[in-house]
Protein backbone atom coordinates (compact mmCIF):
# COMPACT_ATOMS: atom_id res chain seq x y z
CA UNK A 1 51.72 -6.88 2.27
CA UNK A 2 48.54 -7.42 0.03
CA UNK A 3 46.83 -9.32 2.77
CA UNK A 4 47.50 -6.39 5.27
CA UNK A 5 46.36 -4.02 2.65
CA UNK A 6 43.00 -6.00 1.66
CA UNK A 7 42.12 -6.12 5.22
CA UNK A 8 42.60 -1.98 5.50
CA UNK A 9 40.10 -1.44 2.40
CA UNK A 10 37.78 -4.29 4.23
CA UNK A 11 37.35 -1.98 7.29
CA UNK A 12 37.70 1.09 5.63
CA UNK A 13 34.73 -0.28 3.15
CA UNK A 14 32.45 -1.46 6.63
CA UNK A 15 33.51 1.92 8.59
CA UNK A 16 31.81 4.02 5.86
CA UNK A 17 28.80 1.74 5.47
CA UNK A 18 28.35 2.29 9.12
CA UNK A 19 28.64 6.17 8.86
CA UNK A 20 26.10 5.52 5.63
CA UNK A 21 23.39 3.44 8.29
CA UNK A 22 23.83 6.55 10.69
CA UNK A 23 22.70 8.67 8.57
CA UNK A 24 19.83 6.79 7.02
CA UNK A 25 18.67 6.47 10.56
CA UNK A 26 18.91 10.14 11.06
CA UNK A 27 17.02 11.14 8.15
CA UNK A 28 14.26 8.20 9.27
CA UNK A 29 14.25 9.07 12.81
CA UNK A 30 13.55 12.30 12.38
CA UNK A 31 9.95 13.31 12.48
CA UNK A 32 8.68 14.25 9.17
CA UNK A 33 5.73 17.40 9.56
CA UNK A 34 2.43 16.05 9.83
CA UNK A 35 0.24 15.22 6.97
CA UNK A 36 -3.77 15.00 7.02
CA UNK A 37 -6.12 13.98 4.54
CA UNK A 38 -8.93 15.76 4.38
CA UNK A 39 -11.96 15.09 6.47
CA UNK A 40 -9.56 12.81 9.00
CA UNK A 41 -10.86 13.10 12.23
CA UNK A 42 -7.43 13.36 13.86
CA UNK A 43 -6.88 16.15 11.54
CA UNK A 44 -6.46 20.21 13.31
CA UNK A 45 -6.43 21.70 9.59
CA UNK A 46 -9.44 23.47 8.19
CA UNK A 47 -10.81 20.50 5.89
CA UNK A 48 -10.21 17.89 9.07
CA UNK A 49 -13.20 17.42 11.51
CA UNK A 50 -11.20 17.21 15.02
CA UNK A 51 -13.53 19.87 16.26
CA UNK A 52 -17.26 17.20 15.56
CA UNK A 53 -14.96 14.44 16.96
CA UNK A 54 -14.14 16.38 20.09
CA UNK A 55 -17.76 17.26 20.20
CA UNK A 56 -18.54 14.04 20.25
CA UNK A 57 -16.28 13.04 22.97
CA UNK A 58 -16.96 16.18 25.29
CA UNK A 59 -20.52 14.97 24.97
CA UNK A 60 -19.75 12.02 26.68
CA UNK A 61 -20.71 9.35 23.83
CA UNK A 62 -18.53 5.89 23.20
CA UNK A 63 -16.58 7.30 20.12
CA UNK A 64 -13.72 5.49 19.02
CA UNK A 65 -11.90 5.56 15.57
CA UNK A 66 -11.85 2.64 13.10
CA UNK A 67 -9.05 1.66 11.07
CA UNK A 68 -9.59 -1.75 10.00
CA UNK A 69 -11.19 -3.39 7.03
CA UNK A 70 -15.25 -3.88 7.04
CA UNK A 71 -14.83 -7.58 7.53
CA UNK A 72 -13.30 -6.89 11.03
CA UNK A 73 -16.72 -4.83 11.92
CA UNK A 74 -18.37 -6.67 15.40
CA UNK A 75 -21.64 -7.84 13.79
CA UNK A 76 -23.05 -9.58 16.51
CA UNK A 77 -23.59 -6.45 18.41
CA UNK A 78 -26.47 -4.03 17.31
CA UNK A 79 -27.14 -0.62 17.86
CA UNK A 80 -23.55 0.36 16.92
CA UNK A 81 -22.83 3.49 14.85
CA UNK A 82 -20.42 3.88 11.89
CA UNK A 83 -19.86 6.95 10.62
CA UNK A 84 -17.84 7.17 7.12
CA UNK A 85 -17.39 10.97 6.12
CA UNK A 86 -15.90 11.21 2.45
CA UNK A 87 -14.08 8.02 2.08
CA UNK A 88 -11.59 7.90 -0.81
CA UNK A 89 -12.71 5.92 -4.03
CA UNK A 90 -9.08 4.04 -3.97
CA UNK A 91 -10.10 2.37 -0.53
CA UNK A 92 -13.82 2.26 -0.73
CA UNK A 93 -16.08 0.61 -2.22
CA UNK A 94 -15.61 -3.34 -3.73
CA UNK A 95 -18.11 -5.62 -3.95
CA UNK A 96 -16.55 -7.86 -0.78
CA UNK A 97 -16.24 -4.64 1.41
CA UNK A 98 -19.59 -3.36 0.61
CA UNK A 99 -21.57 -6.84 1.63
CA UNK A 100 -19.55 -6.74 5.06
CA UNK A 101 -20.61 -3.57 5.57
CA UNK A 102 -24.43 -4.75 4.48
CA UNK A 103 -24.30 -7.95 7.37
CA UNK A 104 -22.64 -5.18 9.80
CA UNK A 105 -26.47 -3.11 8.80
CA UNK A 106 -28.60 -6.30 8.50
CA UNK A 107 -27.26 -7.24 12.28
CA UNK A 108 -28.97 -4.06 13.64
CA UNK A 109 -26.40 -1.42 13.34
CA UNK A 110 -26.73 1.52 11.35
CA UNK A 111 -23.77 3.45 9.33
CA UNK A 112 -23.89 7.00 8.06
CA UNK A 113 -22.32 8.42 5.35
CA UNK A 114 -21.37 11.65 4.35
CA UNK A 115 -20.28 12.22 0.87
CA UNK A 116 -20.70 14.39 -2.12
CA UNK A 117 -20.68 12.09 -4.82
CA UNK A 118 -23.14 8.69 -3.22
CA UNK A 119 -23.84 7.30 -6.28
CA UNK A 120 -22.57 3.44 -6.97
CA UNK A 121 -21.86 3.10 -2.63
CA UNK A 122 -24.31 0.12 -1.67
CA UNK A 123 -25.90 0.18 -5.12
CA UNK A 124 -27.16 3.97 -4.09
CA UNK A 125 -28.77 5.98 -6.88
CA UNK A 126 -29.96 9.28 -6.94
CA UNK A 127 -33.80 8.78 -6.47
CA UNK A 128 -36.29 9.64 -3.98
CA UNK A 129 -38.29 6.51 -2.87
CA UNK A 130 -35.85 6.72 0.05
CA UNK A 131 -37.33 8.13 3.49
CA UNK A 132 -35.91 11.37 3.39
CA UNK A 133 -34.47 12.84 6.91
CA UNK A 134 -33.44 16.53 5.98
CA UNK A 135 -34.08 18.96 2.74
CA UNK A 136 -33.69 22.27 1.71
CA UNK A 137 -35.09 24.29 -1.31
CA UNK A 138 -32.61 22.35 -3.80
CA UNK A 139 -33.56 19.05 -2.48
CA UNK A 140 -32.99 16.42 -0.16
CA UNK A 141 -30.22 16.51 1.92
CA UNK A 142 -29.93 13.16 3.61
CA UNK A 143 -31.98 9.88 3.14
CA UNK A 144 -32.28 6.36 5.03
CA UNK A 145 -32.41 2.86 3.90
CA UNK A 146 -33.86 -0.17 5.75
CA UNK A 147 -30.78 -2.86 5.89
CA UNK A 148 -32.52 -5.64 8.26
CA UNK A 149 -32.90 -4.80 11.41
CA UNK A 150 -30.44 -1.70 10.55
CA UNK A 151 -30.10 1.22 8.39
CA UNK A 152 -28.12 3.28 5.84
CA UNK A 153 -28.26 7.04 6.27
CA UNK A 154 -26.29 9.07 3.57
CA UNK A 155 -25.70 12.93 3.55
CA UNK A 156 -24.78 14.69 0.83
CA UNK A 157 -23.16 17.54 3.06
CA UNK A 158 -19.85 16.29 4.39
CA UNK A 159 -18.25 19.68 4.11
CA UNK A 160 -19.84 21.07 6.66
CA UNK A 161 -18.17 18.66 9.64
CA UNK A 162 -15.05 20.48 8.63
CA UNK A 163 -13.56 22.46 11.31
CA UNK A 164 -13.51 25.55 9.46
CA UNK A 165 -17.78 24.92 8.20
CA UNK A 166 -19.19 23.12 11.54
CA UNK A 167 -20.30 26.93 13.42
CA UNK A 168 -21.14 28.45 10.14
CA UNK A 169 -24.94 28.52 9.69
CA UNK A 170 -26.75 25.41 11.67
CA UNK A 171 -24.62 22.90 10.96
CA UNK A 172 -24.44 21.11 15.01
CA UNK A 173 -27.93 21.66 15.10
CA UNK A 174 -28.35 19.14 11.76
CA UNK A 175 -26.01 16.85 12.41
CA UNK A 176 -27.80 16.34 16.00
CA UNK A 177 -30.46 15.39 13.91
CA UNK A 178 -29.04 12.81 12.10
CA UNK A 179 -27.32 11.37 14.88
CA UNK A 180 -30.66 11.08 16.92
CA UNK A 181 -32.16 9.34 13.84
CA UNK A 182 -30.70 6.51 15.31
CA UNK A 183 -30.86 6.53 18.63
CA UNK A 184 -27.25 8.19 19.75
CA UNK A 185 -27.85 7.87 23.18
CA UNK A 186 -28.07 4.58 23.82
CA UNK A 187 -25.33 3.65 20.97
CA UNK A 188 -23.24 1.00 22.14
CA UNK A 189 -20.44 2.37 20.09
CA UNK A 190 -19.90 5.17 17.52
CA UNK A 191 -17.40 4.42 15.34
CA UNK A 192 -15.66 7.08 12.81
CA UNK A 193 -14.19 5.37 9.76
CA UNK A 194 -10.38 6.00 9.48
CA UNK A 195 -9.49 2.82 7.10
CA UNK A 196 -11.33 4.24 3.89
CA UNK A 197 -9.18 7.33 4.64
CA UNK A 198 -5.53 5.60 4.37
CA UNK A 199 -5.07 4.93 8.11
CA UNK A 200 -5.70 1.00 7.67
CA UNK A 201 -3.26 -0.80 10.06
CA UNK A 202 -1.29 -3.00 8.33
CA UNK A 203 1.83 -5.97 9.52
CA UNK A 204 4.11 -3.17 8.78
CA UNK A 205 2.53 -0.35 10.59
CA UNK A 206 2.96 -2.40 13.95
CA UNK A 207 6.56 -1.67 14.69
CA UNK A 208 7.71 1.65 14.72
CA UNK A 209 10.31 2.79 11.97
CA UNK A 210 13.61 3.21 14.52
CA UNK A 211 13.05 -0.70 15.00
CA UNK A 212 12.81 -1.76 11.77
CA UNK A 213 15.77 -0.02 10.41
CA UNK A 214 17.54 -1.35 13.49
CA UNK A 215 16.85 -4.89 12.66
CA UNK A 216 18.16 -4.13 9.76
CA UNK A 217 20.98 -2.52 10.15
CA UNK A 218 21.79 -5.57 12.72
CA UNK A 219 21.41 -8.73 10.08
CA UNK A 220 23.42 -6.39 7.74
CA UNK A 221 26.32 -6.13 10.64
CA UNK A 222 25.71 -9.92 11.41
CA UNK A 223 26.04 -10.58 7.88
CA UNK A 224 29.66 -8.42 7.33
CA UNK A 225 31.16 -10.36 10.49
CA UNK A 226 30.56 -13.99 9.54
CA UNK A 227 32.32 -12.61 6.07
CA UNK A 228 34.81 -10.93 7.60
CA UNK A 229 35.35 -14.11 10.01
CA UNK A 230 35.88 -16.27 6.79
CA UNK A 231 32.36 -18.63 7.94
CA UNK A 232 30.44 -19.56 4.60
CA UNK A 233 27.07 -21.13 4.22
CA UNK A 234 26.01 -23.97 1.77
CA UNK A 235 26.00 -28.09 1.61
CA UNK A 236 28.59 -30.26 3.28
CA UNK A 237 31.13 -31.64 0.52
CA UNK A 238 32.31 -34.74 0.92
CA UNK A 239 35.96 -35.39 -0.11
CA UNK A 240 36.47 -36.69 -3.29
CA UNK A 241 38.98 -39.33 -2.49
CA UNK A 242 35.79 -40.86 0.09
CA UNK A 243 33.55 -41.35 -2.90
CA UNK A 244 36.15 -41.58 -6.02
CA UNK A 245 36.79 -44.79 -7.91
CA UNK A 246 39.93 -46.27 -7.83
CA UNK A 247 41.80 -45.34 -11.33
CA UNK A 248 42.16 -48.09 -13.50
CA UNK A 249 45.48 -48.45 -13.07
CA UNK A 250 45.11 -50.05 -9.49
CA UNK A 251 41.63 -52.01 -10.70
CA UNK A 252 43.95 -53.43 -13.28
CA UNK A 253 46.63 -54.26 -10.42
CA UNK A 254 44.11 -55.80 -8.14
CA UNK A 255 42.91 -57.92 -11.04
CA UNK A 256 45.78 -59.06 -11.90
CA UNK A 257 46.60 -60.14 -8.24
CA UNK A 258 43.70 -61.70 -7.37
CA UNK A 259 44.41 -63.91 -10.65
CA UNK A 260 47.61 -64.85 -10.32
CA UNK A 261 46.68 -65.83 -6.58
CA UNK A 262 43.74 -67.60 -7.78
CA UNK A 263 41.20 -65.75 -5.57
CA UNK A 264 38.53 -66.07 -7.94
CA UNK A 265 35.78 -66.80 -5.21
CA UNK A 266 36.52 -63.21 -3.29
CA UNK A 267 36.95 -61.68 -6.65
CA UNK A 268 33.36 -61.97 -7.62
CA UNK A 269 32.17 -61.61 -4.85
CA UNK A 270 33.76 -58.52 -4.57
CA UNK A 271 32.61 -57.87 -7.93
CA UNK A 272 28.77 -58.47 -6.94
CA UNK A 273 28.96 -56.63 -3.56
CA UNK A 274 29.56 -53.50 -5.13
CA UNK A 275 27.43 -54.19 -7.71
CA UNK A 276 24.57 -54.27 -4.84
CA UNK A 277 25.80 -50.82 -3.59
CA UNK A 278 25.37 -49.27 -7.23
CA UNK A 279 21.96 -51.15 -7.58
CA UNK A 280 20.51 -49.48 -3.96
CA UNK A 281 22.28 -46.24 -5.05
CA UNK A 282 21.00 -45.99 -8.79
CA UNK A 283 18.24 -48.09 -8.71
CA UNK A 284 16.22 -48.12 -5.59
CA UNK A 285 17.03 -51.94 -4.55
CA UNK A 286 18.17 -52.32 -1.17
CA UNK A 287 21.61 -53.35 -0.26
CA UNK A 288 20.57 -56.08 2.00
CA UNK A 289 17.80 -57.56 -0.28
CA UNK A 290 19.20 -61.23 -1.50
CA UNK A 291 19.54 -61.64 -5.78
CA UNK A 292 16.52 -63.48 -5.89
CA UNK A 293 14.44 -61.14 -4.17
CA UNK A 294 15.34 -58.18 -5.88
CA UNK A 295 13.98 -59.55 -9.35
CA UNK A 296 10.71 -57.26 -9.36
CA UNK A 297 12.77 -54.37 -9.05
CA UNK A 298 15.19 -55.70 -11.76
CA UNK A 299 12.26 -56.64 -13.90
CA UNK A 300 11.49 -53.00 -13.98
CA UNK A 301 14.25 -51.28 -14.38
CA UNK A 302 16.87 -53.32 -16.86
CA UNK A 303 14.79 -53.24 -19.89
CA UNK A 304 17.06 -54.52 -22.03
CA UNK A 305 16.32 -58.39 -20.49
CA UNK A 306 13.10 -60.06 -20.43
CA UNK A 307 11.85 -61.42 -16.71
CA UNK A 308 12.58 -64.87 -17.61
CA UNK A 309 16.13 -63.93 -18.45
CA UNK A 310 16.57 -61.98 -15.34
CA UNK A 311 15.37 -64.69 -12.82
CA UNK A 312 17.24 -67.00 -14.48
CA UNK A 313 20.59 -64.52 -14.05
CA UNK A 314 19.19 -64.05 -10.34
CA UNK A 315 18.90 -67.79 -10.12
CA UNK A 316 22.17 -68.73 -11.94
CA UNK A 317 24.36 -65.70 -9.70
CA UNK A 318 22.70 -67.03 -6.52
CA UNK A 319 24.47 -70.53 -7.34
CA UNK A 320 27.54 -69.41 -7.97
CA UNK A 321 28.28 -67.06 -5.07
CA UNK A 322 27.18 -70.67 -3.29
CA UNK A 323 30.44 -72.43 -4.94
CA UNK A 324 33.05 -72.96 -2.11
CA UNK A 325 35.35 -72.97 -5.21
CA UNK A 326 34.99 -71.31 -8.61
CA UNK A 327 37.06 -71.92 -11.68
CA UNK A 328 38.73 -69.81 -14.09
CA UNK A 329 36.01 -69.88 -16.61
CA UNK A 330 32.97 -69.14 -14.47
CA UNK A 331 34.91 -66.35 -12.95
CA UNK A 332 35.70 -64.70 -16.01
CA UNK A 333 32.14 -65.79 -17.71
CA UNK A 334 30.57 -64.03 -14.48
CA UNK A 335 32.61 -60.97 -14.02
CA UNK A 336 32.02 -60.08 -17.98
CA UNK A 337 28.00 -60.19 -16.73
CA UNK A 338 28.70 -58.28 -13.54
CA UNK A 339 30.47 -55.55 -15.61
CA UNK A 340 27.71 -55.51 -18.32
CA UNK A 341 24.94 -54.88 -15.53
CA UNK A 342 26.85 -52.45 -13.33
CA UNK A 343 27.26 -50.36 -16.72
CA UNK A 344 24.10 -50.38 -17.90
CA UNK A 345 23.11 -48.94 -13.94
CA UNK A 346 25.68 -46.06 -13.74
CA UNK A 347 24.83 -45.15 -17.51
CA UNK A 348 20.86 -44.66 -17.17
């Protein structure tokens, strides 16, 4: 009766964690309204710039957005175009991002930035030894640095590629301008920066959500059934009786037969076989090895006899096992040693 009600509260338990993974995936699956940072190129809301990116693309031009980090940049190619418009301080810049960009400039490509706030971007300050491509009454508006056989172009205008600024005054007009500073025409790619923007592709970011949660869900459901079937995981036990002395009750009752039979030849020999299994098993000295070739191992490991005394124990135990017949005395003087030694081995 306990068993049959255990096994109810089992599948009640696993029928509501399915009901609980259904409606996780509901609330994952369903498409969450769209959110755009601002100035993303992707982005239809007033502070995006969709409208200079479909521009771009009605004009016929090899525009493509980026979303990877600056060491992925092709820098064998020149004349290629990257085009960074506000990029957030959290993604950009660091001193191993900025000198990929540099080599990506040095190789004959040029990048132009538009941002509000230039100062510490490529090691930009605010002078004007710069050549200076567009000003107005307050100043210079954008300026361009040699980088090799490239160059850095930075605007101080970004606001007005927004879709809700770029027909206002003559804002197409000046940005055609910049962008024939170097050579659009003939670009042989324009690139417009998503990565400093969030969109960086990532491990993650290459399988959809419904898949992950579905793998999930799945090693979770794996997991219940292999409980549920009674399987469990871990090491291989060995029985204890396989491995277990024999009490010393029944050593005592062997003993005692093998003396009263007189068997003291097998005795010992018993005696120093196993002491060769604890030896390999403890100590590292192979079961086959003969006593006198194990002495270097001996010599390092029973500390408590010089190497004289243990070669001559080596030496001595060699002879003995020899004996086609042993007497009471050596058997009991040799078994006393055998003892001592297999001790000190199982108690280090």
């Amino acid at each position: 009766m306990q068993i049959a009600t255990a096994k109810k509260r089992t599948w009640l338990g696993l029928i509501m964690l399915l009901l609980l993974f259904f409606l996780s995936s509901h609330f994952v699956l369903t498409p969450e309204p769209s959110e755009y940072p601002s100035y993303a190129s992707n982005s239809p809301a007033p502070n995006g710039v969709k409208a200079f990116y479909t521009y771009l693309e009605k004009e016929k031009l090899p525009v493509k957005r980026w979303f990877y980090s600056a060491d992925l940049l092709p820098k064998n190619d020149g004349n290629q175009l990257l085009m960074m418009i506000e990029p957030k301080k959290m993604y950009f810049p660091n001193k191993a991002e900025q000198k990929s960009y540099e080599e990506f400039m040095k190789a004959g490509n040029s990048i132009i930035l538009f941002t509000k706030k230039p100062q510490g971007i490529f090691n930009f300050k605010k002078e004007n030894d710069e050549a200076i491509l567009l000003s107005n009454d307050d100043g210079p508006i954008a300026i361009k640095r040699s980088f090799g056989k490239g160059q850095l172009i930075v605007a101080n205008n970004p606001e007005s590629l927004t879709n809700e600024n770029i027909l206002m005054h003559d804002h197409i007009p000046l940005m055609i301008s910049l962008l024939n500073a170097v050579d659009i025409k003939n670009a042989g790619a324009i690139w417009i920066d998503e990565y400093t923007h969030g969109f960086g592709k990532t491990a993650s970011s290459v399988y959809p959500k419904w898949l992950l949660l579905l793998s999930v869900q799945a090693a979770i459901l794996i997991g219940l059934w292999l409980w549920l079937e009674g399987k469990r995981f871990g090491p291989i036990l060995r029985p204890r009786e396989e491995f277990v002395r024999f009490t010393d009750e029944r050593i005592q009752a062997l003993a005692a037969w093998y003396m009263r039979c007189q068997l003291y030849k097998d005795s010992l020999f018993i005696q120093a076989d196993y002491l060769k299994f604890v030896l390999q098993e403890r100590w590292g000295v192979p079961y086959k090895t003969d006593w006198n070739d194990s002495g270097d191992v001996l010599e390092r490991k029973w500390v408590t006899r010089s190497a004289q005394e243990i070669r001559q124990f080596l030496h001595d135990l060699t002879l003995v096992l020899k004996k086609e017949n042993i007497s009471k005395q050596e058997y009991l003087l040799w078994s006393k040693k055998l003892e001592q030694l297999r001790k000190e081995v199982e108690e280090e």
